[in-house]
Protein backbone atom coordinates (compact mmCIF):
# COMPACT_ATOMS: atom_id res chain seq x y z
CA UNK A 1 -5.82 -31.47 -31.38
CA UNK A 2 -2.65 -32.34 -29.50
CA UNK A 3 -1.30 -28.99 -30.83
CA UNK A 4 -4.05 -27.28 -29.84
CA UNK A 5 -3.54 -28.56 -26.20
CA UNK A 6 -0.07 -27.93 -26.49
CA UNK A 7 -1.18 -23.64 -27.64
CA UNK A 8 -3.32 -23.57 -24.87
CA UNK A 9 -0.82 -24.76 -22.41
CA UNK A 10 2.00 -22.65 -23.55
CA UNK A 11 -0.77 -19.22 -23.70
CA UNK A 12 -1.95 -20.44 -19.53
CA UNK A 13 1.77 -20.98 -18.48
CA UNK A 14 2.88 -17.62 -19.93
CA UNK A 15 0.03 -15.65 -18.18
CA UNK A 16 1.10 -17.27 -14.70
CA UNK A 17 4.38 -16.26 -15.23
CA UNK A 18 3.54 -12.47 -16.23
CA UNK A 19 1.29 -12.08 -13.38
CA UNK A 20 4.24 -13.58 -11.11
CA UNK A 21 6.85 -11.05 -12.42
CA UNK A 22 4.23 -8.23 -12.76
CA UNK A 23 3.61 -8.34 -9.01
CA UNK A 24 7.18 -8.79 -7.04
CA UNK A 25 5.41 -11.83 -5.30
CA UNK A 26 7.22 -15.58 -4.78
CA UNK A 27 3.36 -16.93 -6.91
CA UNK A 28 -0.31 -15.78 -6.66
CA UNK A 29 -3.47 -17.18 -6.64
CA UNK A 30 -3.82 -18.29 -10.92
CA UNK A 31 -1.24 -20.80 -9.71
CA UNK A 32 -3.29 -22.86 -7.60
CA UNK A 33 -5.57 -25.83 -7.75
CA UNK A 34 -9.16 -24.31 -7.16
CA UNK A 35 -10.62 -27.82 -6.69
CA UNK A 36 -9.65 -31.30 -5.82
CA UNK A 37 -10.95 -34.60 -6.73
CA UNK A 38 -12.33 -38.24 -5.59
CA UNK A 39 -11.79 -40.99 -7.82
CA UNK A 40 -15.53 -41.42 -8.66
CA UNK A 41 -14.58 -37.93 -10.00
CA UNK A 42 -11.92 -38.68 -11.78
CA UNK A 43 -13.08 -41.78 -13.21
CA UNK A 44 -15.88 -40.58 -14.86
CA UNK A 45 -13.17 -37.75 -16.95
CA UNK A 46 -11.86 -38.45 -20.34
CA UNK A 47 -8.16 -39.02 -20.51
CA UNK A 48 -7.73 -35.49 -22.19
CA UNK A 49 -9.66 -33.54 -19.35
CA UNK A 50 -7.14 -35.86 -17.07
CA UNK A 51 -4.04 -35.06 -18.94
CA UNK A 52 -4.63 -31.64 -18.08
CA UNK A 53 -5.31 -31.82 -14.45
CA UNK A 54 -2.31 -33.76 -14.38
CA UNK A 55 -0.36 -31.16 -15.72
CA UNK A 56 -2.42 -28.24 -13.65
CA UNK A 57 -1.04 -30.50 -10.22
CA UNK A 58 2.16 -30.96 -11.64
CA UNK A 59 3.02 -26.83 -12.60
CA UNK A 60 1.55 -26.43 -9.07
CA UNK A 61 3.94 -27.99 -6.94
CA UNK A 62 6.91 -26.91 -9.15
CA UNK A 63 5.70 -23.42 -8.88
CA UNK A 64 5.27 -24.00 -4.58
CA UNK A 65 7.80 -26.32 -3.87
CA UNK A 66 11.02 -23.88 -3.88
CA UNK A 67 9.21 -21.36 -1.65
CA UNK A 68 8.08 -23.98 0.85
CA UNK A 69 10.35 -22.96 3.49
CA UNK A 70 9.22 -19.07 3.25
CA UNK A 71 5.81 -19.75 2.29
CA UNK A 72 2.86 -21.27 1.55
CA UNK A 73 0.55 -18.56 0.90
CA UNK A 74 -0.45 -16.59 -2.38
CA UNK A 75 0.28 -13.02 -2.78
CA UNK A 76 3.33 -12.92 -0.79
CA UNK A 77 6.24 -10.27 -1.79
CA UNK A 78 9.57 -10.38 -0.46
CA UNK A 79 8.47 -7.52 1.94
CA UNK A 80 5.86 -9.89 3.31
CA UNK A 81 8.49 -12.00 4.97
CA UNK A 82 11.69 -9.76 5.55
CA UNK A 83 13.33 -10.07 2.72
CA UNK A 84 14.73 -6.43 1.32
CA UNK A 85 12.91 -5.56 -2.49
CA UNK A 86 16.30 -4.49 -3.64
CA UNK A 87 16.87 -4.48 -7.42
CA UNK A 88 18.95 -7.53 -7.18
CA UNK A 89 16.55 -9.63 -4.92
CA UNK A 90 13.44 -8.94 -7.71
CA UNK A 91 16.16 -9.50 -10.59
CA UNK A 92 16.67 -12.91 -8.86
CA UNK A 93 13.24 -13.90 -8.47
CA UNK A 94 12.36 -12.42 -11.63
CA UNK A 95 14.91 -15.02 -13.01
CA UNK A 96 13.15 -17.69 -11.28
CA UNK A 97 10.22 -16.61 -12.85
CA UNK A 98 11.48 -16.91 -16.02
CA UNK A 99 13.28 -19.74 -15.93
CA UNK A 100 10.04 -21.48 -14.06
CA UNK A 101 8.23 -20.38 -16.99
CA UNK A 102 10.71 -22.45 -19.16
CA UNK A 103 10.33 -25.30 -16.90
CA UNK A 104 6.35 -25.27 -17.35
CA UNK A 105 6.65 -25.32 -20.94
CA UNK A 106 8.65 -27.77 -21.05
CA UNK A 107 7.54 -30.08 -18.70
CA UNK A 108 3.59 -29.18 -20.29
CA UNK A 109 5.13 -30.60 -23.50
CA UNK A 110 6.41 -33.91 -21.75
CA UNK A 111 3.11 -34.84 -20.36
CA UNK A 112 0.84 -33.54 -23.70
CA UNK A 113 3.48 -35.98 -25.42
CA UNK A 114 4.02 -39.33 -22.86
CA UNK A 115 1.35 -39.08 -20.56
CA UNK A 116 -1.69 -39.92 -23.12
CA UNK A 117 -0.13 -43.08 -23.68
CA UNK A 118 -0.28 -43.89 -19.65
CA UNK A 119 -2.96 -46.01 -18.82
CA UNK A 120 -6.03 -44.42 -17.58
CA UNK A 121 -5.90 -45.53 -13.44
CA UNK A 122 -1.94 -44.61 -13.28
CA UNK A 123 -3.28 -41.01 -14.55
CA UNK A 124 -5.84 -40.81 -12.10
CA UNK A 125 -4.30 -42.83 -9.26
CA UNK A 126 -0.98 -39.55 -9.82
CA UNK A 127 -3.74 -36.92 -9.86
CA UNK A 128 -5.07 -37.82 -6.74
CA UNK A 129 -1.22 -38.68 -5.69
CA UNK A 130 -0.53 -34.61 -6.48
CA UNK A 131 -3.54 -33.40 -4.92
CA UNK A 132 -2.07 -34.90 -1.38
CA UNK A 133 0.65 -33.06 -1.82
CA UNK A 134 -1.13 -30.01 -2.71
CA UNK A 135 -2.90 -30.34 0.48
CA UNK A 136 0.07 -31.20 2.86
CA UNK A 137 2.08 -27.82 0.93
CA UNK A 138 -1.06 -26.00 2.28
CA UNK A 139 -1.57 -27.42 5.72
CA UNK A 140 2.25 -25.73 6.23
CA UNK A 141 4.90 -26.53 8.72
CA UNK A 142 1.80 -25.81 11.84
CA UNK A 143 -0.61 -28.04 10.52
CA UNK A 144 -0.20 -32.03 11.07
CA UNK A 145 1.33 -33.46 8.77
């Protein structure tokens, strides 16, 4: 089962990343959280299903956090904000891309290994911990903080 987990992971991570590289853009949409949760939620999920929206929050804000002083918002290319699409700048973010994809993997492999053996209301009470985040990355700089 765990390796299973671990597959599926490694098979969602690498799709991200293609669609990142294939499109010149900082991150797009398949990155983000499409829902968020209350504990009532939360509580009633099995620690696998929790596991993974742990790691789905967590691959989030690694993916937005660099970007967060350009922006916030999916689908943006270099263009977008100024920035010359010279062959260098898209080698550089294609880099990133890569290397981000590493970073998933790896850090998808941490959590499928440690995280299980976390108890179940540390799990959920990080979850909803991420989630906040989530939200503040998207409010932006304009929104209140």
């Amino acid at each position: 089962m765990k390796y299973i987990t671990i597959a599926l992971f490694s098979v969602f991570i690498m799709s991200i990343s293609f669609a990142q590289s294939k499109k010149n853009v900082f991150f797009d949409q398949s990155t983000l959280t499409d829902k968020f949760h209350t504990i009532d939620e939360l509580e009633d999920l099995k620690k696998g299903e929790l596991v993974q929206l742990y790691t789905e929050r967590t691959n989030e804000i690694i993916t937005l956090l660099p970007y967060l002083a350009l922006t916030n918002e999916s689908g943006v290319s270099l263009s977008d904000i100024g920035i010359k699409e010279s062959s260098d700048n898209l080698k550089v973010l294609d880099k990133h891309h890569e290397v981000t994809t590493e970073a998933f993997e790896s850090t998808s492999n941490l959590i499928s290994e440690f995280i299980p053996y976390a108890d179940t209301e540390k799990i959920i009470w990080s979850i909803l911990y991420f989630e906040e985040i989530i939200k503040k990355i998207r409010i932006g700089v304009n929104g209140n903080f």
